[in-house]
N, C-alpha and C. Protein backbone atom coordinates (compact mmCIF):
# COMPACT_ATOMS: atom_id res chain seq x y z
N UNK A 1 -1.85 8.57 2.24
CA UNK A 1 -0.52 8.84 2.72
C UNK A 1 0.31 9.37 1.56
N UNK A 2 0.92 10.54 1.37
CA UNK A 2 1.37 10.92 0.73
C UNK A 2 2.89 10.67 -0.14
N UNK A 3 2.69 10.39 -0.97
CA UNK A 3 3.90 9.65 -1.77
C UNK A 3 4.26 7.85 -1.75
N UNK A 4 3.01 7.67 -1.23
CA UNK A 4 3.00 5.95 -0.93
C UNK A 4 2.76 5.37 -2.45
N UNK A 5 2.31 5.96 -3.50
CA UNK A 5 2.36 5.40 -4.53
C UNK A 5 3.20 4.64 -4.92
N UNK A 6 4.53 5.32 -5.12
CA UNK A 6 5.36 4.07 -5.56
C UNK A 6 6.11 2.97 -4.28
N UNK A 7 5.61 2.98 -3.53
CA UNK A 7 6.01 2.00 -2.47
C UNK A 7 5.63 0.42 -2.84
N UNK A 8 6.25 -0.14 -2.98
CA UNK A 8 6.39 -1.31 -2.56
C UNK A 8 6.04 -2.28 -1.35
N UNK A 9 4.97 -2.81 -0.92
CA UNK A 9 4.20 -3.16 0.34
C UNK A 9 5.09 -4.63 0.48
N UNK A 10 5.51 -4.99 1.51
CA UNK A 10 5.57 -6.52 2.09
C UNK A 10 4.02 -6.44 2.91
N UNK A 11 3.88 -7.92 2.94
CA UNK A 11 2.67 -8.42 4.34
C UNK A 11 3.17 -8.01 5.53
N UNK A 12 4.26 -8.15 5.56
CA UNK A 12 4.65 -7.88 7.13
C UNK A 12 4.42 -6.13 7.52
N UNK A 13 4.73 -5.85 6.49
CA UNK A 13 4.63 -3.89 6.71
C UNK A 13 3.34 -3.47 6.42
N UNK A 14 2.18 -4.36 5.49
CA UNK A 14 0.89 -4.14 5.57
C UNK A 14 0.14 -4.65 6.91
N UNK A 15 0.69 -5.46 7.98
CA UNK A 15 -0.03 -5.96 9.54
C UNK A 15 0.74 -4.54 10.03
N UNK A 16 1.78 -3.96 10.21
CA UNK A 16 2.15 -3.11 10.83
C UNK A 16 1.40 -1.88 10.47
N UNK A 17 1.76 -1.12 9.62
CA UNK A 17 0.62 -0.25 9.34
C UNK A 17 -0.09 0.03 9.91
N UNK A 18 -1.37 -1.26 9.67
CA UNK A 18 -2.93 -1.24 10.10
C UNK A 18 -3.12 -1.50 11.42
N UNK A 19 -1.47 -1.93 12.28
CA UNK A 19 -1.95 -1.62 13.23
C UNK A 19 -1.48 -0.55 14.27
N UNK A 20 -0.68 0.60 13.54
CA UNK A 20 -0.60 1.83 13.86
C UNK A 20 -1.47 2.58 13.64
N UNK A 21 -2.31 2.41 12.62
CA UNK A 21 -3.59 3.18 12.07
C UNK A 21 -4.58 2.86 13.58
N UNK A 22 -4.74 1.30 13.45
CA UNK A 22 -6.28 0.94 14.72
C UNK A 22 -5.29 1.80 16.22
N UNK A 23 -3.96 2.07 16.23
CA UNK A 23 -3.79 2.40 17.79
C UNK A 23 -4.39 3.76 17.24
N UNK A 24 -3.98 4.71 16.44
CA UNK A 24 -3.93 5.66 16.29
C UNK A 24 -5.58 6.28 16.20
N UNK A 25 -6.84 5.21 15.85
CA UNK A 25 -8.06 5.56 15.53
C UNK A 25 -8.59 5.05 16.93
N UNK A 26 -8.03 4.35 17.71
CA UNK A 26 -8.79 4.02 18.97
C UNK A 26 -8.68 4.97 20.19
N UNK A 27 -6.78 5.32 19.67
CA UNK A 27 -6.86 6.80 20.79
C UNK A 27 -7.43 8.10 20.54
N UNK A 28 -7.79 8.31 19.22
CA UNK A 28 -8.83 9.24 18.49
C UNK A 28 -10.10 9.23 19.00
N UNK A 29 -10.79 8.08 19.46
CA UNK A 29 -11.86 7.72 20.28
C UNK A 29 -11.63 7.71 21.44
N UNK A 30 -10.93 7.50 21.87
CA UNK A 30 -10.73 7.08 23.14
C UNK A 30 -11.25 5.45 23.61
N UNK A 31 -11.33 5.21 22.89
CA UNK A 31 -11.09 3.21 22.97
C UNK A 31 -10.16 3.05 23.16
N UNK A 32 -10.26 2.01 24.33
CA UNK A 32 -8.79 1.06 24.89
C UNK A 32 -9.19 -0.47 24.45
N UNK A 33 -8.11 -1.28 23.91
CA UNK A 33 -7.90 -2.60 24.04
C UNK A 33 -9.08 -3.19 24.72
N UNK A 34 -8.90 -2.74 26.07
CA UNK A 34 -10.16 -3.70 27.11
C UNK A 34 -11.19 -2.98 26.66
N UNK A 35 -11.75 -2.17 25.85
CA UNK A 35 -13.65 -2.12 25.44
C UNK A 35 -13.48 -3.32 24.86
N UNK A 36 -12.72 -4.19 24.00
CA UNK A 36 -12.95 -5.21 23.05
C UNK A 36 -14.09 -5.01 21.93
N UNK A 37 -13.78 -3.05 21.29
CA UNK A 37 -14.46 -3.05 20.03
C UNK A 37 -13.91 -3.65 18.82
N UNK A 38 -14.46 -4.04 18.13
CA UNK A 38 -13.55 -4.53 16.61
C UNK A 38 -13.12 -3.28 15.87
N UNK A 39 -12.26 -3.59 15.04
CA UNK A 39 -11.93 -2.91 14.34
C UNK A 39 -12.79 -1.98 13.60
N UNK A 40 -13.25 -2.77 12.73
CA UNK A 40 -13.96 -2.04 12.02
C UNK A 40 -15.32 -1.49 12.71
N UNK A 41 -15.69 -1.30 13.96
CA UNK A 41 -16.71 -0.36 14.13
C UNK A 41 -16.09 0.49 14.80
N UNK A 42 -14.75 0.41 14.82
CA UNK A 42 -14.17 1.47 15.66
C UNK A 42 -13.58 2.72 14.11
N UNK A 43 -13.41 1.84 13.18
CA UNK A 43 -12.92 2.11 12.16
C UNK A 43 -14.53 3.04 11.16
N UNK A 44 -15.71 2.60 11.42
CA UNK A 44 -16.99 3.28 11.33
C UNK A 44 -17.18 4.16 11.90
N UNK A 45 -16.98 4.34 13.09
CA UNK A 45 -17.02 5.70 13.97
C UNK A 45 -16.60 6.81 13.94
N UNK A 46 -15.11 6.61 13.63
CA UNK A 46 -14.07 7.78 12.50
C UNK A 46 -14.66 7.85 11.75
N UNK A 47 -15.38 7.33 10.91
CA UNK A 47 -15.38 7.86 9.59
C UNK A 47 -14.87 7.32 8.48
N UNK A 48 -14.13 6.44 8.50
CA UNK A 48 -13.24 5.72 7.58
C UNK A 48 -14.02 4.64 7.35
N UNK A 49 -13.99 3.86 5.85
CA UNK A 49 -14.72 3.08 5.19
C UNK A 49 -13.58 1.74 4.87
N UNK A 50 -12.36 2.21 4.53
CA UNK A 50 -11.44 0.86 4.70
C UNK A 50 -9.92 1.19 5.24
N UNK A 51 -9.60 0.44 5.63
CA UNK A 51 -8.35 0.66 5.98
C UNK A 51 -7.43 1.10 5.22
N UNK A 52 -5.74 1.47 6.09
CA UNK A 52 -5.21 2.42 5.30
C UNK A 52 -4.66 1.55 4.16
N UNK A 53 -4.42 0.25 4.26
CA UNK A 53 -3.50 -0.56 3.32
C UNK A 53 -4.89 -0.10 1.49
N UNK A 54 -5.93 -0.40 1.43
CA UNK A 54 -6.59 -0.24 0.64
C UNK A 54 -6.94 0.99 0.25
N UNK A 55 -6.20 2.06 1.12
CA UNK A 55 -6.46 3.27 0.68
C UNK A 55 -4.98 3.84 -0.15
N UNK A 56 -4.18 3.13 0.24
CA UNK A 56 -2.28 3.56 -0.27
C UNK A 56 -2.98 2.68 -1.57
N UNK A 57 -3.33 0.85 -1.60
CA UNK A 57 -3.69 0.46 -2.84
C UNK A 57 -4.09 1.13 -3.88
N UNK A 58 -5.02 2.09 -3.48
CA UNK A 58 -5.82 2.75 -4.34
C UNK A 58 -5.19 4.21 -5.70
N UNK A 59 -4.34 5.10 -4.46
CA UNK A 59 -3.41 5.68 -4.84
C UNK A 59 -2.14 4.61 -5.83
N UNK A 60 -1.89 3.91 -5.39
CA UNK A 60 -1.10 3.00 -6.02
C UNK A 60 -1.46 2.81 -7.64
N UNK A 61 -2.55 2.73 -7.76
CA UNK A 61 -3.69 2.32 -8.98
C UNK A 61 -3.75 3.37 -9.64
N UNK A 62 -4.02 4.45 -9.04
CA UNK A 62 -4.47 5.53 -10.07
C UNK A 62 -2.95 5.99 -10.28
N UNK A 63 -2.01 6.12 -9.96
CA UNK A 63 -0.74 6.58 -10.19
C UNK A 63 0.08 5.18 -11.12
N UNK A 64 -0.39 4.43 -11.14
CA UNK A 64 -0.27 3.48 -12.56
C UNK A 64 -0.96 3.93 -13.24
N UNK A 65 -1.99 4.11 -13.08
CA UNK A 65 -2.85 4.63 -14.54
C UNK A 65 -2.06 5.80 -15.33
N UNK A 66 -1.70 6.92 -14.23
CA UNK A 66 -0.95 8.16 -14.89
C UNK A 66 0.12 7.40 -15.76
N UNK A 67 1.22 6.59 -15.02
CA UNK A 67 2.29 6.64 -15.62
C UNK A 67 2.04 5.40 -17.01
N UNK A 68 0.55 4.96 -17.23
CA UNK A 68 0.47 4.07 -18.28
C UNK A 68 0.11 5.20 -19.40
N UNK A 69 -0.22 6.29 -18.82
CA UNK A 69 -0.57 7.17 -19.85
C UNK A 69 0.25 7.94 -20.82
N UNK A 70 1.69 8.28 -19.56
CA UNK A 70 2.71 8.81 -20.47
C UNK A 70 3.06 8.51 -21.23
N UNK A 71 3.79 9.58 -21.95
CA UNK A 71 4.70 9.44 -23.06
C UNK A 71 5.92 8.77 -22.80
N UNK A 72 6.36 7.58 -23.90
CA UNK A 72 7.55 6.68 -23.20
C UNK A 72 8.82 7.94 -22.86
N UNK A 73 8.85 9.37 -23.62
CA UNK A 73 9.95 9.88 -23.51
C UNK A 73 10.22 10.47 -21.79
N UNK A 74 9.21 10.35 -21.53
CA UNK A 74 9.43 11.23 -19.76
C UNK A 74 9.75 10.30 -18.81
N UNK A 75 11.01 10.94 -17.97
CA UNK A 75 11.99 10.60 -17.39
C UNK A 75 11.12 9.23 -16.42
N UNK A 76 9.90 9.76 -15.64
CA UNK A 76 9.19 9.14 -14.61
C UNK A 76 8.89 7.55 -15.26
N UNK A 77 8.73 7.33 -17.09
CA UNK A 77 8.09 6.23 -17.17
C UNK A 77 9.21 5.19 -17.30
N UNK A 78 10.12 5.92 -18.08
CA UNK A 78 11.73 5.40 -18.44
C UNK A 78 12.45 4.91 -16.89
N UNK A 79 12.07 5.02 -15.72
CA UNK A 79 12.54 4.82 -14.78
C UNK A 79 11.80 3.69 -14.81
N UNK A 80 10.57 3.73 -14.34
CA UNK A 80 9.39 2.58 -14.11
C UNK A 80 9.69 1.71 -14.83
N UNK A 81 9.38 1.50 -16.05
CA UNK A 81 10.10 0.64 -17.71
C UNK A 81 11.79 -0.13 -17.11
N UNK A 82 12.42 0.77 -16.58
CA UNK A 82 14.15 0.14 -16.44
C UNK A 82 14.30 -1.11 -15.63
N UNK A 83 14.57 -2.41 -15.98
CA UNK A 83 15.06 -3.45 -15.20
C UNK A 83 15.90 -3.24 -14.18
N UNK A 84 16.17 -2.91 -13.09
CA UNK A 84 17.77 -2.45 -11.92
C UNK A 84 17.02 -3.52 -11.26
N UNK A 85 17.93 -4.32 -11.47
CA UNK A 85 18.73 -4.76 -9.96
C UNK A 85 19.72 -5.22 -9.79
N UNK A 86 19.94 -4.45 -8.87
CA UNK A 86 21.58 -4.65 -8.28
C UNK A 86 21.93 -5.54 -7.27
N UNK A 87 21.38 -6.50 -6.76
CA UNK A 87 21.67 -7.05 -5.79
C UNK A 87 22.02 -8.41 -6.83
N UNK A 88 23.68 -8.87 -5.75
CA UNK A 88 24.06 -9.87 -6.16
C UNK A 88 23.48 -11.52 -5.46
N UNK A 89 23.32 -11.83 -6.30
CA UNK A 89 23.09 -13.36 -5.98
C UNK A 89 22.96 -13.60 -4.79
N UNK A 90 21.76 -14.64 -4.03
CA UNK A 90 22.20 -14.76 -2.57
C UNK A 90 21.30 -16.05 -2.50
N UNK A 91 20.95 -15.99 -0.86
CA UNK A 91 19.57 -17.05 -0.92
C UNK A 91 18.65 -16.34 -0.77
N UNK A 92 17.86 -15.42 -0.55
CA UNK A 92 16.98 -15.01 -0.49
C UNK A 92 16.23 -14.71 -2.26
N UNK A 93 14.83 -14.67 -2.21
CA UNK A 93 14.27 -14.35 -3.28
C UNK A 93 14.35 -12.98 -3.88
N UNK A 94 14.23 -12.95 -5.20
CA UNK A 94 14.24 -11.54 -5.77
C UNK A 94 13.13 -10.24 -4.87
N UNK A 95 13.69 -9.33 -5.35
CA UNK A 95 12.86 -8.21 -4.33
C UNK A 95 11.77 -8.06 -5.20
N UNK A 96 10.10 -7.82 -4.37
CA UNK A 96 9.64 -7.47 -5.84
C UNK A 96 9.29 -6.22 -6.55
N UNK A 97 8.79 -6.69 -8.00
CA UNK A 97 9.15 -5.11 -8.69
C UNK A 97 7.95 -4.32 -8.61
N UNK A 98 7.69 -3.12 -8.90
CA UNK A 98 6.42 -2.19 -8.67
C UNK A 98 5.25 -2.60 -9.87
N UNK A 99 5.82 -3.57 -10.71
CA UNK A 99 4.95 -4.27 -11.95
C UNK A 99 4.16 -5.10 -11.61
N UNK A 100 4.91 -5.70 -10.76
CA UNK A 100 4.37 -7.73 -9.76
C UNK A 100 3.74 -6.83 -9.00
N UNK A 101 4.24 -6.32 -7.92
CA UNK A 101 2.93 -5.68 -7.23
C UNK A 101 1.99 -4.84 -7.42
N UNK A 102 1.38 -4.47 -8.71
CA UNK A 102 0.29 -3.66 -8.97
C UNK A 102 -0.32 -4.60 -9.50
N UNK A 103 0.12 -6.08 -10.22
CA UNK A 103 -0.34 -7.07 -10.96
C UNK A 103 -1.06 -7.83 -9.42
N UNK A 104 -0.62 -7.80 -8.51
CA UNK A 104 -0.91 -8.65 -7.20
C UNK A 104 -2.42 -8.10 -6.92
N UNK A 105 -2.01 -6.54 -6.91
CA UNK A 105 -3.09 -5.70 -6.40
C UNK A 105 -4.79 -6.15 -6.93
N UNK A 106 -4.36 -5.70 -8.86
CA UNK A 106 -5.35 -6.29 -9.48
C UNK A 106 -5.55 -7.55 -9.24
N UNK A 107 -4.95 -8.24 -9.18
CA UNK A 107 -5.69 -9.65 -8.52
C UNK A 107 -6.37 -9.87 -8.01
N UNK A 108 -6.18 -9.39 -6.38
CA UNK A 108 -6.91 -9.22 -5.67
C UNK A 108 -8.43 -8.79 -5.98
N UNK A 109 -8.80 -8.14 -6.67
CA UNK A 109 -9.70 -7.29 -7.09
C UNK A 109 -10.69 -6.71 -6.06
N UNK A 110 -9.80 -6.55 -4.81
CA UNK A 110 -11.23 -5.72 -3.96
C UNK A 110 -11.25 -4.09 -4.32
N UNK A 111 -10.21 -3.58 -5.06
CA UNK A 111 -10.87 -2.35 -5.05
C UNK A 111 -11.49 -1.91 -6.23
């Protein structure tokens, strides 16, 4: 998906996604709900090997790699590098930053 690199994923927007992707790959087949195929052999049939959340991950990864490569002087890393946040105090938790979530990613280590 194009320009998903620097996105920021919640769980809730990674279940949504994947499951605009499975409507979108079942009406590609023409699978309905009632065949009761799984996902992933419906997701084999296309052609596709993992879903889209691990495929934005992936892009995510290699577009850290670029910007670990730059030079600190270019504008793109100096942004990335900058602490902002602007949101005042509340109850809710801090938003998180594109650092924590590439650190999450590697965690994970499925890709």
């Amino acid at each position: 998906m194009y320009g998903s690199e620097s996105w920021v994923w919640q769980e809730k927007n990674e279940s949504r996604v994947n499951a605009v992707e499975m409507r979108w790959l079942r009406n590609m087949r023409g699978v309905s709900r009632k065949d009761r195929c799984r996902n992933s052999n419906v997701r084999e049939r296309c052609g596709f090997k993992e879903d889209v959340v691990i495929r934005v991950e992936r892009g995510m990864l290699r577009w850290f790699g670029h910007l670990e490569r730059m030079s600190d002087g270019r504008l793109t890393k100096q942004i990335y590098r900058a602490n902002v946040n602007d949101r005042k105090g509340g109850k809710d938790r801090p938003r998180k930053s594109y650092a924590v979530h590439i650190g999450g990613i590697l965690k994970k280590g499925q890709i």
